[in-house]
N, C-alpha and C. Protein backbone atom coordinates (compact mmCIF):
# COMPACT_ATOMS: atom_id res chain seq x y z
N UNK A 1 19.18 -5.75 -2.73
CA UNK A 1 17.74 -5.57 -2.68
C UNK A 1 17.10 -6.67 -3.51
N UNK A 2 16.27 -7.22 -2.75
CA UNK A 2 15.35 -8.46 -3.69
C UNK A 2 14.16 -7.82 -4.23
N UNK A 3 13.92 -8.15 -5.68
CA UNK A 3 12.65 -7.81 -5.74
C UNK A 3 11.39 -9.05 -6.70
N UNK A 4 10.53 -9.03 -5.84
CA UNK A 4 9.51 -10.15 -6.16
C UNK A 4 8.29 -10.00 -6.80
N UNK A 5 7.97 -10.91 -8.00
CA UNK A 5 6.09 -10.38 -8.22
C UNK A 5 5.33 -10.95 -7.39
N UNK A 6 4.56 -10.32 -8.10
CA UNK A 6 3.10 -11.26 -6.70
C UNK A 6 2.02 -11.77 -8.29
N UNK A 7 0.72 -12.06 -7.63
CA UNK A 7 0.14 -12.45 -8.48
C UNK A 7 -0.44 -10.84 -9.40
N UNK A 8 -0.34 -10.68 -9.02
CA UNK A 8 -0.48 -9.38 -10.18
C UNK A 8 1.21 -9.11 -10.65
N UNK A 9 1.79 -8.90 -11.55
CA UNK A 9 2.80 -8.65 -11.53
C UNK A 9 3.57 -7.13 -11.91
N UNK A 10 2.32 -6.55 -11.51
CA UNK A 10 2.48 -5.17 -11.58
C UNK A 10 3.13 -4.74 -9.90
N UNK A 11 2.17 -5.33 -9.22
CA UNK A 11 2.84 -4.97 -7.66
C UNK A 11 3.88 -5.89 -7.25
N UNK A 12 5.05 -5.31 -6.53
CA UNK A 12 5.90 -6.02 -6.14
C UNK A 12 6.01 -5.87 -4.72
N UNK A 13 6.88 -7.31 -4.12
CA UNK A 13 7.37 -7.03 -3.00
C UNK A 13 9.08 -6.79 -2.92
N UNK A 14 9.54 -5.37 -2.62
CA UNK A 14 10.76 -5.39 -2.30
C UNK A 14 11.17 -5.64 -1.12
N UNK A 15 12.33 -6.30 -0.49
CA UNK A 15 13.53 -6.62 0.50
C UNK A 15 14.44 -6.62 0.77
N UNK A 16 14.70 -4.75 1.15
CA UNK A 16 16.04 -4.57 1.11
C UNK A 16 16.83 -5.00 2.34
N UNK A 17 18.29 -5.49 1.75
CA UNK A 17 19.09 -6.34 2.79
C UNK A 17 19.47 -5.63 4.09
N UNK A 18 19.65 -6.12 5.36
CA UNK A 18 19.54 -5.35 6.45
C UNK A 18 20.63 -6.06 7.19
N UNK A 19 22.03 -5.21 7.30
CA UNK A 19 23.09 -5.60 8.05
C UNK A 19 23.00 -5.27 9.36
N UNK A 20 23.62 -6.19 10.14
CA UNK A 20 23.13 -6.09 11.64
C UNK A 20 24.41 -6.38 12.61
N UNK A 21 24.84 -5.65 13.69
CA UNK A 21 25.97 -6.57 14.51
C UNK A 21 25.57 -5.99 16.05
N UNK A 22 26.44 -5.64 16.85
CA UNK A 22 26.03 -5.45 18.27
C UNK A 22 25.19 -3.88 18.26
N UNK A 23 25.59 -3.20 17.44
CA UNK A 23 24.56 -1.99 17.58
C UNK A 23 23.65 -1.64 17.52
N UNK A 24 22.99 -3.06 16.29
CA UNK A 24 21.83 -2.69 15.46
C UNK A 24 21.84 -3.11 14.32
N UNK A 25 21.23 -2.19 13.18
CA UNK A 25 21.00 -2.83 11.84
C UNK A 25 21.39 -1.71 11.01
N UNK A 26 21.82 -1.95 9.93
CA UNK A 26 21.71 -0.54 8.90
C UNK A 26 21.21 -1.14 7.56
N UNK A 27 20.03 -0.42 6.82
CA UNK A 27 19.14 -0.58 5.67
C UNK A 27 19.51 0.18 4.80
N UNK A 28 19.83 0.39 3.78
CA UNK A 28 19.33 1.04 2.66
C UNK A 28 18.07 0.53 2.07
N UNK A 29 16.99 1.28 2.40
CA UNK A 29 15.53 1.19 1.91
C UNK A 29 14.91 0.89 0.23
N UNK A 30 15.80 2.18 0.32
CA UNK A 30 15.53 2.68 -1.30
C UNK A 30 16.43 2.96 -1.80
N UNK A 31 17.05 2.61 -3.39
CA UNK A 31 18.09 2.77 -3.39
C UNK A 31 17.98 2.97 -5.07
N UNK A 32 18.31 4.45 -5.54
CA UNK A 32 17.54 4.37 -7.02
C UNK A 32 18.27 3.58 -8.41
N UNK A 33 19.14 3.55 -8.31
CA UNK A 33 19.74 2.42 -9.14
C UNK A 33 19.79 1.21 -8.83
N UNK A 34 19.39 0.62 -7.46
CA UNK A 34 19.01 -0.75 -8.03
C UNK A 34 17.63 -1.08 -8.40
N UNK A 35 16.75 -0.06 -8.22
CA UNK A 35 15.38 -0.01 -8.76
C UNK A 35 15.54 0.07 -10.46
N UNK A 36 16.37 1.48 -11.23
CA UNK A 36 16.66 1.11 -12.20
C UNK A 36 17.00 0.10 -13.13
N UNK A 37 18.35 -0.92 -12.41
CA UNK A 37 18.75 -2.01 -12.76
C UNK A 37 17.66 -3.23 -13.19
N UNK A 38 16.78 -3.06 -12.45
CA UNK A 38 15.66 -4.18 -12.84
C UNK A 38 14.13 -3.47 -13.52
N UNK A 39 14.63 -2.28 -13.94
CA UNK A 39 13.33 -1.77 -15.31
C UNK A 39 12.23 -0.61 -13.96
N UNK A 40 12.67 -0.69 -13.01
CA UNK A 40 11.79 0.13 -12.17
C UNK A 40 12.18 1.86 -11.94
N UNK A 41 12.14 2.92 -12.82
CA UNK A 41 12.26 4.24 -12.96
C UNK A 41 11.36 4.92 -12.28
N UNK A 42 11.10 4.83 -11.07
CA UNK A 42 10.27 5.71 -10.43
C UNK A 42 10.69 7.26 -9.37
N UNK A 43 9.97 7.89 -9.56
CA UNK A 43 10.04 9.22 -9.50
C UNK A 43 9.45 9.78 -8.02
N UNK A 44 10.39 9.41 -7.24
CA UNK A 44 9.35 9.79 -5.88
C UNK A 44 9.67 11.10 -5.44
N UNK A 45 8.93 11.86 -4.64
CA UNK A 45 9.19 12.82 -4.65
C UNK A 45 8.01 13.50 -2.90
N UNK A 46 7.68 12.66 -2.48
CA UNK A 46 7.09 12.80 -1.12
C UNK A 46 6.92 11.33 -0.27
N UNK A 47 7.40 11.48 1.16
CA UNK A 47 7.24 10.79 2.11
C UNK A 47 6.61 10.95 3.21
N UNK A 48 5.52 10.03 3.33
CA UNK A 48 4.77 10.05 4.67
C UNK A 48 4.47 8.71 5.64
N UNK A 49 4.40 9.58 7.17
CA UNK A 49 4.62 8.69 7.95
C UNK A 49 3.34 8.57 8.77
N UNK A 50 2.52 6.85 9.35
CA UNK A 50 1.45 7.12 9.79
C UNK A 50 1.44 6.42 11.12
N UNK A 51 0.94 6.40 12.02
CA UNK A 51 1.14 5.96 13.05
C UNK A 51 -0.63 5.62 13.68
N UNK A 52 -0.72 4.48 13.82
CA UNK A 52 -2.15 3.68 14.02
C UNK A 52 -1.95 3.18 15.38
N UNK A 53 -2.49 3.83 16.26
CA UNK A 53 -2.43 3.24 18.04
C UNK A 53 -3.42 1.90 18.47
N UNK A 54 -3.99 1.86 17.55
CA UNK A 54 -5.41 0.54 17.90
C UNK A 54 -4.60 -0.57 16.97
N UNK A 55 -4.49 -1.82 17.17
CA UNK A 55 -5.04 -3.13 16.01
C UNK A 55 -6.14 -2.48 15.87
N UNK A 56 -6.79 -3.27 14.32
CA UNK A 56 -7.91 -3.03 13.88
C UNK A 56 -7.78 -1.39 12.91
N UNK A 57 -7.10 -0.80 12.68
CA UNK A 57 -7.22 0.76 12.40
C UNK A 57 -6.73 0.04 11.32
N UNK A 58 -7.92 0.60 10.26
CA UNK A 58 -8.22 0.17 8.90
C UNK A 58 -8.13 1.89 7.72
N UNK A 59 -7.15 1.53 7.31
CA UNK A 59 -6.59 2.86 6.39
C UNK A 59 -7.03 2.49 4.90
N UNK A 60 -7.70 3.04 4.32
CA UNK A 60 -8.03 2.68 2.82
C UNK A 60 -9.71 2.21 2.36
N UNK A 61 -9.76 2.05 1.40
CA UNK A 61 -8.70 1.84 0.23
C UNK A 61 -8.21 3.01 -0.76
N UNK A 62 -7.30 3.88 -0.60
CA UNK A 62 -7.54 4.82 -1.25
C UNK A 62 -6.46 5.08 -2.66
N UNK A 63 -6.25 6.39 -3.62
CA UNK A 63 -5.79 6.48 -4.86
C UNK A 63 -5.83 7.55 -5.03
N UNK A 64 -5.17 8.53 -5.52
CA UNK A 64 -5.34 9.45 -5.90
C UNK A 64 -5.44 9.21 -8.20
N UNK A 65 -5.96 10.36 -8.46
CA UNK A 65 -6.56 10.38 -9.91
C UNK A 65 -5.45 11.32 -10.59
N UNK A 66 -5.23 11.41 -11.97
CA UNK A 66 -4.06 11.77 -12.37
C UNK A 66 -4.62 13.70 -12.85
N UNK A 67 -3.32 14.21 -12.75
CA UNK A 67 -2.35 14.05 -12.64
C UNK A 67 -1.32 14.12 -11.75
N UNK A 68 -2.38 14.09 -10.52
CA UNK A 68 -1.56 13.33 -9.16
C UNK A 68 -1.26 11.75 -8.74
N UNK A 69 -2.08 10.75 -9.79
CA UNK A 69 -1.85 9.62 -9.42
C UNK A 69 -0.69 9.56 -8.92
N UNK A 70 -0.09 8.45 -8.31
CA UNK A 70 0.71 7.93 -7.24
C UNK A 70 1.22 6.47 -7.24
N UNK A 71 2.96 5.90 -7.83
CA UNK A 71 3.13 4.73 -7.07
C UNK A 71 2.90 5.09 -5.67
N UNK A 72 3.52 4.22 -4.72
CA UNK A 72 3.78 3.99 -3.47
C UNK A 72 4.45 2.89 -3.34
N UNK A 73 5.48 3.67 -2.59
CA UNK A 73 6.68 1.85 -1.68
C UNK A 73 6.52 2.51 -0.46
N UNK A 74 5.79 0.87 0.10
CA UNK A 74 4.79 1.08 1.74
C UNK A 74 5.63 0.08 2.80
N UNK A 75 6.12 0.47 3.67
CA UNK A 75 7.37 -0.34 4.32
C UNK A 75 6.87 -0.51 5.94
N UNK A 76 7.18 -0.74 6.97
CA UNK A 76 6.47 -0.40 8.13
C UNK A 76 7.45 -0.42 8.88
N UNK A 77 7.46 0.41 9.92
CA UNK A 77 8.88 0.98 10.89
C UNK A 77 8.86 0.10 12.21
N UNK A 78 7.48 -0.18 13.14
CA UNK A 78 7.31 -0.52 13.74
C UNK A 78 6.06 -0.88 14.19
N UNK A 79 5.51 -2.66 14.26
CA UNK A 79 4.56 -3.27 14.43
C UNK A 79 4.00 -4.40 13.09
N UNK A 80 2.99 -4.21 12.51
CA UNK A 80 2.68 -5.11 11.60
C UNK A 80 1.50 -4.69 10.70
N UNK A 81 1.25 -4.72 9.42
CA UNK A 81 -0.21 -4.64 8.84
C UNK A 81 -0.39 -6.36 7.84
N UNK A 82 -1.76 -6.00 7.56
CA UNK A 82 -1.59 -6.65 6.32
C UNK A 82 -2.04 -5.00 5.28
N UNK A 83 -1.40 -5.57 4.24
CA UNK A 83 -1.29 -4.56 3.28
C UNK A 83 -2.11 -5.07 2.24
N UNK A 84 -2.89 -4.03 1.13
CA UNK A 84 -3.60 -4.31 0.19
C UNK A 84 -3.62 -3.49 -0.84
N UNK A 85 -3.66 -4.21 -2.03
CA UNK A 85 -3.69 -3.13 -3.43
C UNK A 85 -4.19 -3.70 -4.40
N UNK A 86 -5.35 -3.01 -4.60
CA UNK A 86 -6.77 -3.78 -6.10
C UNK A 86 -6.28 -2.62 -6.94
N UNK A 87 -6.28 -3.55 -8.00
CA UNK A 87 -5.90 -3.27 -9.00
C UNK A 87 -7.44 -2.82 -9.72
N UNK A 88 -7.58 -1.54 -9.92
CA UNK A 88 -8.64 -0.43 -10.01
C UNK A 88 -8.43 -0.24 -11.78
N UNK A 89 -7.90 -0.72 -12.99
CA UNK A 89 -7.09 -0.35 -14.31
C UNK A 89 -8.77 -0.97 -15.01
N UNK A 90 -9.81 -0.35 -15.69
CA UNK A 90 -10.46 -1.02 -16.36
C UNK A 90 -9.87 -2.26 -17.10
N UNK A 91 -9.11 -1.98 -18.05
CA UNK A 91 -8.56 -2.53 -18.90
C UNK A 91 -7.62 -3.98 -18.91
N UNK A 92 -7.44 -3.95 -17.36
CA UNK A 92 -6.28 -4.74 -17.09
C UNK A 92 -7.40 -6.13 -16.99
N UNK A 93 -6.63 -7.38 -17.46
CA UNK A 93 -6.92 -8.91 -17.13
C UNK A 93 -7.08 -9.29 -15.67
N UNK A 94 -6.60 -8.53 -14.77
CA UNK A 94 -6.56 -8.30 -13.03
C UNK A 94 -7.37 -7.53 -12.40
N UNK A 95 -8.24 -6.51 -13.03
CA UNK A 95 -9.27 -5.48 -12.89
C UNK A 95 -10.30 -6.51 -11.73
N UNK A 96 -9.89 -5.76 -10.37
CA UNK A 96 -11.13 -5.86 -8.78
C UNK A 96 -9.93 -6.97 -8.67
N UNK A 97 -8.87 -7.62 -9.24
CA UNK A 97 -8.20 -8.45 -7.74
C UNK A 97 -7.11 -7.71 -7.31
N UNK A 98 -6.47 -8.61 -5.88
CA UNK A 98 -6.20 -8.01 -5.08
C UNK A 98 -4.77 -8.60 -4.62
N UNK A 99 -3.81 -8.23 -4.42
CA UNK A 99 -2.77 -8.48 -3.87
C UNK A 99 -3.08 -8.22 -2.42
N UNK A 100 -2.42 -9.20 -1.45
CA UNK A 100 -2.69 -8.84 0.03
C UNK A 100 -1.21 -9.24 0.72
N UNK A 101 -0.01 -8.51 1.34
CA UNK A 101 1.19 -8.88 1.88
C UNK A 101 1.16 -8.20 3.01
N UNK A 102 1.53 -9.38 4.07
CA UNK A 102 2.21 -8.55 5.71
C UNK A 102 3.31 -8.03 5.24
N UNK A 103 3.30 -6.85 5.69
CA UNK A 103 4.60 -6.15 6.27
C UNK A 103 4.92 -5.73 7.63
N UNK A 104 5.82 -5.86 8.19
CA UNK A 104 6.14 -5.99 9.40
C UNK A 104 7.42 -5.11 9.51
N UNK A 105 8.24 -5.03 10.87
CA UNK A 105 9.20 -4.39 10.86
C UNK A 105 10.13 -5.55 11.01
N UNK A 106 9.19 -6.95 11.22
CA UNK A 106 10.54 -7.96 11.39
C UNK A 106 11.02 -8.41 10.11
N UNK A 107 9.62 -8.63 9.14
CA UNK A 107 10.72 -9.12 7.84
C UNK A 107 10.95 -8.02 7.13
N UNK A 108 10.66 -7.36 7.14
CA UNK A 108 11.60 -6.03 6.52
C UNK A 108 10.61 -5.65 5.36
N UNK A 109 10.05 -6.08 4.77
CA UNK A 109 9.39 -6.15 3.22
C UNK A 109 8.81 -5.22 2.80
N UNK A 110 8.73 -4.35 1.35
CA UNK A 110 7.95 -3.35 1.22
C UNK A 110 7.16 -3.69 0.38
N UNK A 111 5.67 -3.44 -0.29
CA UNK A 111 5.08 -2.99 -1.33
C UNK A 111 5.62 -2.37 -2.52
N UNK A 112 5.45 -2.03 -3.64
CA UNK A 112 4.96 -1.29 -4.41
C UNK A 112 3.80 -1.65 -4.93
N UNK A 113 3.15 -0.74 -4.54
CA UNK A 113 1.88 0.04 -5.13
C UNK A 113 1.55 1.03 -6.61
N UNK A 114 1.65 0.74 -7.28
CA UNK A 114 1.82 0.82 -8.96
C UNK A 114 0.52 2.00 -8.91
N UNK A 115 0.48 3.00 -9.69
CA UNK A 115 -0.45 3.79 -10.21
C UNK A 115 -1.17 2.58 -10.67
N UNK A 116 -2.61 3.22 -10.44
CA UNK A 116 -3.58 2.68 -11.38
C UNK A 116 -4.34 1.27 -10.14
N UNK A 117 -3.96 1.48 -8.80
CA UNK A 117 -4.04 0.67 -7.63
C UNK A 117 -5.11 1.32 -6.71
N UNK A 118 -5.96 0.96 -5.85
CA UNK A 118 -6.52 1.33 -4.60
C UNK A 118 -5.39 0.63 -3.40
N UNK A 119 -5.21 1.81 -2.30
CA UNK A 119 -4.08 1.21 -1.79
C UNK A 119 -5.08 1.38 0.15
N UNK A 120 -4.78 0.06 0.76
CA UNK A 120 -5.03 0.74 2.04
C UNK A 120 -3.98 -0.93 3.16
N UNK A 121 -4.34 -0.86 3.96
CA UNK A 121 -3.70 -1.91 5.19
C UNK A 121 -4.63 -1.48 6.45
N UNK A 122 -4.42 -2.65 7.45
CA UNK A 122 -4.91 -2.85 8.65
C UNK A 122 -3.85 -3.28 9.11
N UNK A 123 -4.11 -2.66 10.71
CA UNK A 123 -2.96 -2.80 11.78
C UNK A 123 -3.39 -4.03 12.52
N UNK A 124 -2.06 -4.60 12.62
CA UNK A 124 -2.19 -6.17 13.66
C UNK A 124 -1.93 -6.16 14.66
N UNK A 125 -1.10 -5.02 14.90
CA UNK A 125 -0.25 -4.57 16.37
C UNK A 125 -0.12 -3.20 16.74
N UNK A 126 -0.55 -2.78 18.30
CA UNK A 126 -0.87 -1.61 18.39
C UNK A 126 0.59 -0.80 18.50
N UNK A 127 -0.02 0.60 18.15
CA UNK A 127 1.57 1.33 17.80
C UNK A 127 1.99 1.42 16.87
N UNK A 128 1.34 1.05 15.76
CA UNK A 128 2.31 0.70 14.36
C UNK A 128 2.38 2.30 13.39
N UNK A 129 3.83 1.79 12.98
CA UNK A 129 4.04 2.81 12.06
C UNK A 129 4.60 2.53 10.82
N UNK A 130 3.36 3.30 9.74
CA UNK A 130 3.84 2.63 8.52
C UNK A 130 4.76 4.16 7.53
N UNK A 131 5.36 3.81 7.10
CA UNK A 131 6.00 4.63 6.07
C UNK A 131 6.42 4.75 4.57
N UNK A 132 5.85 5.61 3.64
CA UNK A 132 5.43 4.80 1.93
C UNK A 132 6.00 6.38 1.71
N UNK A 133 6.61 6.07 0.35
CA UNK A 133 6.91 6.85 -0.54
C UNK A 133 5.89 7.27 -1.60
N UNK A 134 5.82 8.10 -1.78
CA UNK A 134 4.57 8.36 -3.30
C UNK A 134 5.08 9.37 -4.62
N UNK A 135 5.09 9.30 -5.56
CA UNK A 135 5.99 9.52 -6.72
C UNK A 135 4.79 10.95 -7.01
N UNK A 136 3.92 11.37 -6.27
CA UNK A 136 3.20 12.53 -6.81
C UNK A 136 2.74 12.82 -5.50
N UNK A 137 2.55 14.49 -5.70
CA UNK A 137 1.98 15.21 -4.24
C UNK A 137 0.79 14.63 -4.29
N UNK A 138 0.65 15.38 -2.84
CA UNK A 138 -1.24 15.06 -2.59
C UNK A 138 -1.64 15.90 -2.93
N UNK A 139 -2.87 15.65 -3.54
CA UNK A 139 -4.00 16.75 -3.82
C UNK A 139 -5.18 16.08 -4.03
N UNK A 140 -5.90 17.20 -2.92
CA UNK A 140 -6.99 17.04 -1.92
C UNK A 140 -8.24 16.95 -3.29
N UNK A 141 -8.43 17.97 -4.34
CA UNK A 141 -9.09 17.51 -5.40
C UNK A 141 -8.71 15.85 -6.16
N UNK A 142 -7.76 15.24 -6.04
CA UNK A 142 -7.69 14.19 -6.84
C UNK A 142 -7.50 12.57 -5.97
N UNK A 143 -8.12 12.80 -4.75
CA UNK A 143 -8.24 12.20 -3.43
C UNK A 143 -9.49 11.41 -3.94
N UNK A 144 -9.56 10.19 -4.06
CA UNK A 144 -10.25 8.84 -3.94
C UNK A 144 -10.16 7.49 -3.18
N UNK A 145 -10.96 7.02 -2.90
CA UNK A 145 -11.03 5.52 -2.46
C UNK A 145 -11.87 4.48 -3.21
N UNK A 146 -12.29 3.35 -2.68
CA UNK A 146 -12.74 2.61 -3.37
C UNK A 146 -13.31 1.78 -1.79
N UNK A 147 -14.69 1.16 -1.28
CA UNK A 147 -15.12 0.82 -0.10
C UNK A 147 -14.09 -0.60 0.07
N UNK A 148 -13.61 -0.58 1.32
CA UNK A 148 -12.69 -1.52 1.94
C UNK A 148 -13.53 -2.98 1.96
N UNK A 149 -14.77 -2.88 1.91
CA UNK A 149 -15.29 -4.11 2.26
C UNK A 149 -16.37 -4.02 1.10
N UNK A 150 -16.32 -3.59 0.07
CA UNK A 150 -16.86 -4.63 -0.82
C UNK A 150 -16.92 -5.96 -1.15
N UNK A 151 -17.81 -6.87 -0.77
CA UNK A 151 -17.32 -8.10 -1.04
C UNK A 151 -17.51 -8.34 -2.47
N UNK A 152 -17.38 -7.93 -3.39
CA UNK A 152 -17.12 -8.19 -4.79
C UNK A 152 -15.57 -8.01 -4.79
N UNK A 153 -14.69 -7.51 -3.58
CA UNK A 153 -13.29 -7.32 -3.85
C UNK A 153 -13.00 -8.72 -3.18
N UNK A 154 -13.97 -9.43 -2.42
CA UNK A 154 -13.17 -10.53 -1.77
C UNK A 154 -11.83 -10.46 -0.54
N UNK A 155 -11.33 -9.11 -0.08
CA UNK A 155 -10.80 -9.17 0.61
C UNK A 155 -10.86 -9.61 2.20
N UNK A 156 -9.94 -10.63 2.81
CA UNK A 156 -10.03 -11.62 3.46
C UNK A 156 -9.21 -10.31 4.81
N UNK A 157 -9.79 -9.38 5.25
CA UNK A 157 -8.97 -8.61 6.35
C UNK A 157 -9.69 -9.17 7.50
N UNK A 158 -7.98 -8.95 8.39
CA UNK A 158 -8.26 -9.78 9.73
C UNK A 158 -9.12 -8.97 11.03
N UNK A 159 -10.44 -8.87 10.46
CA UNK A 159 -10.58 -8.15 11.36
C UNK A 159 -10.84 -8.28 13.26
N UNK A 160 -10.57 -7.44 13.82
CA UNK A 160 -11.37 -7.63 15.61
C UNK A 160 -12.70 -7.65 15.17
N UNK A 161 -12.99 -7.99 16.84
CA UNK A 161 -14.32 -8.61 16.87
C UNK A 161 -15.26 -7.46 17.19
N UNK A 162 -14.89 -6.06 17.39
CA UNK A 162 -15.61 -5.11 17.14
C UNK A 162 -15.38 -4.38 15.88
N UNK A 163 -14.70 -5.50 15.12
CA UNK A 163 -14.63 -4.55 13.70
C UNK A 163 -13.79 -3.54 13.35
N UNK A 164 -13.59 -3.01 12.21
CA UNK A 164 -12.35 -1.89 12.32
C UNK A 164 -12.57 -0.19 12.38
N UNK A 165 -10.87 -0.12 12.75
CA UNK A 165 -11.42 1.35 13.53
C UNK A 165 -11.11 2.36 12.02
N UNK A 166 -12.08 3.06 11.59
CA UNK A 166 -12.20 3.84 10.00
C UNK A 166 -12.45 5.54 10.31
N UNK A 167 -11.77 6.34 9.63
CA UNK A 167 -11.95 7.33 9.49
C UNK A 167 -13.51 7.82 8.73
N UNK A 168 -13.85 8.73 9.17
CA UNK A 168 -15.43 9.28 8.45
C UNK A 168 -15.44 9.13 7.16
N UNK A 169 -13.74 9.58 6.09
CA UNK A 169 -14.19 9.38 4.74
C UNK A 169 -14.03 7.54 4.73
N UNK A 170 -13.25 7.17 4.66
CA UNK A 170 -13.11 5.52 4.32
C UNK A 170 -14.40 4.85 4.77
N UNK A 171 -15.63 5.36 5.46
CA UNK A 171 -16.36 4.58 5.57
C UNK A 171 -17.63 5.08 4.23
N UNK A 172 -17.11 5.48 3.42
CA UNK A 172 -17.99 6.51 2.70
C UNK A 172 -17.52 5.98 0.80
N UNK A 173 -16.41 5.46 0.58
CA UNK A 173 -15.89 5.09 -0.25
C UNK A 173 -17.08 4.13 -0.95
N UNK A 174 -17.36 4.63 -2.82
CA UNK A 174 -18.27 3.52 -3.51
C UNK A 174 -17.66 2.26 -3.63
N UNK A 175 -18.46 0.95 -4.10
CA UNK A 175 -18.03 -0.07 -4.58
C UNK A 175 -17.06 -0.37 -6.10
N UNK A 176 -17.12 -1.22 -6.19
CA UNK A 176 -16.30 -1.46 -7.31
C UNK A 176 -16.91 -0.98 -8.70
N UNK A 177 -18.54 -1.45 -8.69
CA UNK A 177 -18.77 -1.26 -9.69
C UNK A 177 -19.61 0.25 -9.88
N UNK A 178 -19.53 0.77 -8.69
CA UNK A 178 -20.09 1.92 -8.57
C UNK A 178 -19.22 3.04 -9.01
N UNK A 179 -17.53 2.68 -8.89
CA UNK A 179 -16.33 3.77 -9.31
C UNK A 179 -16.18 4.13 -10.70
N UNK A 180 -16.37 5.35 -11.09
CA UNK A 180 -15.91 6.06 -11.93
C UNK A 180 -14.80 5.28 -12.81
N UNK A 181 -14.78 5.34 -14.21
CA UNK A 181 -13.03 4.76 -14.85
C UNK A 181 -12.13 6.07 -14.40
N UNK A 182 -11.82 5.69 -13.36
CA UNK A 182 -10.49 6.81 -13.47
C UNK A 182 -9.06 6.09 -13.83
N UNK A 183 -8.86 4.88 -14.49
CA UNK A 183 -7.37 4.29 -15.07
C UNK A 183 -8.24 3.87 -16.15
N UNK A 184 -8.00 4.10 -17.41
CA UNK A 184 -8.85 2.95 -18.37
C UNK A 184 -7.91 2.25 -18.50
């Protein structure tokens, strides 16, 4: 398993190795001691799977607040996003920027999504299915976002030319400077 920083070096990209011969491929995804081995102790404990039928289907930016906050390792089964995670931490030297990585099912690559993150992606290819681990349940009281298109976040999403396809809450999400400290 490779694991990479990005410019935040809180979020990473992992790449776990994927053996392949006439049948197919076999992954080990996740694998908790080699996460250990390199200082990463995370505690997952729910998996969910999403499935976006349009390009353009714009998921995020969302977070849950503690003491449900949430890593996430965000992987994709089949098709493509670009993936995104602002770093939401008052405190942090990185506070409103943004990590942005394709994940695909061809290069294999996952996210982590670090507590203390707004997390969302857009689909590039119709059909897609993404699949993320999260180290805390959901709960519907501690359910936040942060607006996908603030341009004080600067995010560069690829969108169609009718724009993206958003659920009723994600279009409802405050700005940056409008959010609550919920990470100081």
């Amino acid at each position: 398993m490779q694991f990479e920083d990005t410019v935040i070096p809180a979020v990473k990209i992992v790449t776990p190795k994927k053996h392949g011969d006439a049948r197919g491929f076999f992954s080990e995804v996740y694998k908790q001691s080699d996460w250990r081995a390199v200082g990463l102790d995370l505690g997952f404990v729910q998996d969910n799977h999403s499935m976006s039928a349009e390009i353009g289907t714009l998921r995020g930016l969302h977070f849950q607040t503690a003491p449900f906050a949430q890593d996430k390792l965000v992987r994709v089964a089949r098709g493509r996003i670009l993936d995104v995670a602002v770093d939401i931490r008052r405190s942090s030297p990185t506070f409103g920027k943004h990590v942005a990585v394709e994940l695909s099912a061809e290069n294999w690559k996952q996210l982590l999504v670090p507590i203390g993150f707004a997390h969302g992606f857009i689909t590039l290819e119709p059909d897609t299915e993404v699949l993320y681990k999260v180290s805390a349940l959901y709960s519907a009281a501690n359910d936040h976002g942060l607006a996908w298109d603030d341009p004080d976040l600067g995010i560069a999403w690829p969108l169609p030319p009718a724009g993206p396809t958003l659920s009723d809450k994600d279009k409802k999400w405050p700005r940056l400077h409008d959010l609550i400290e919920v990470f100081p």
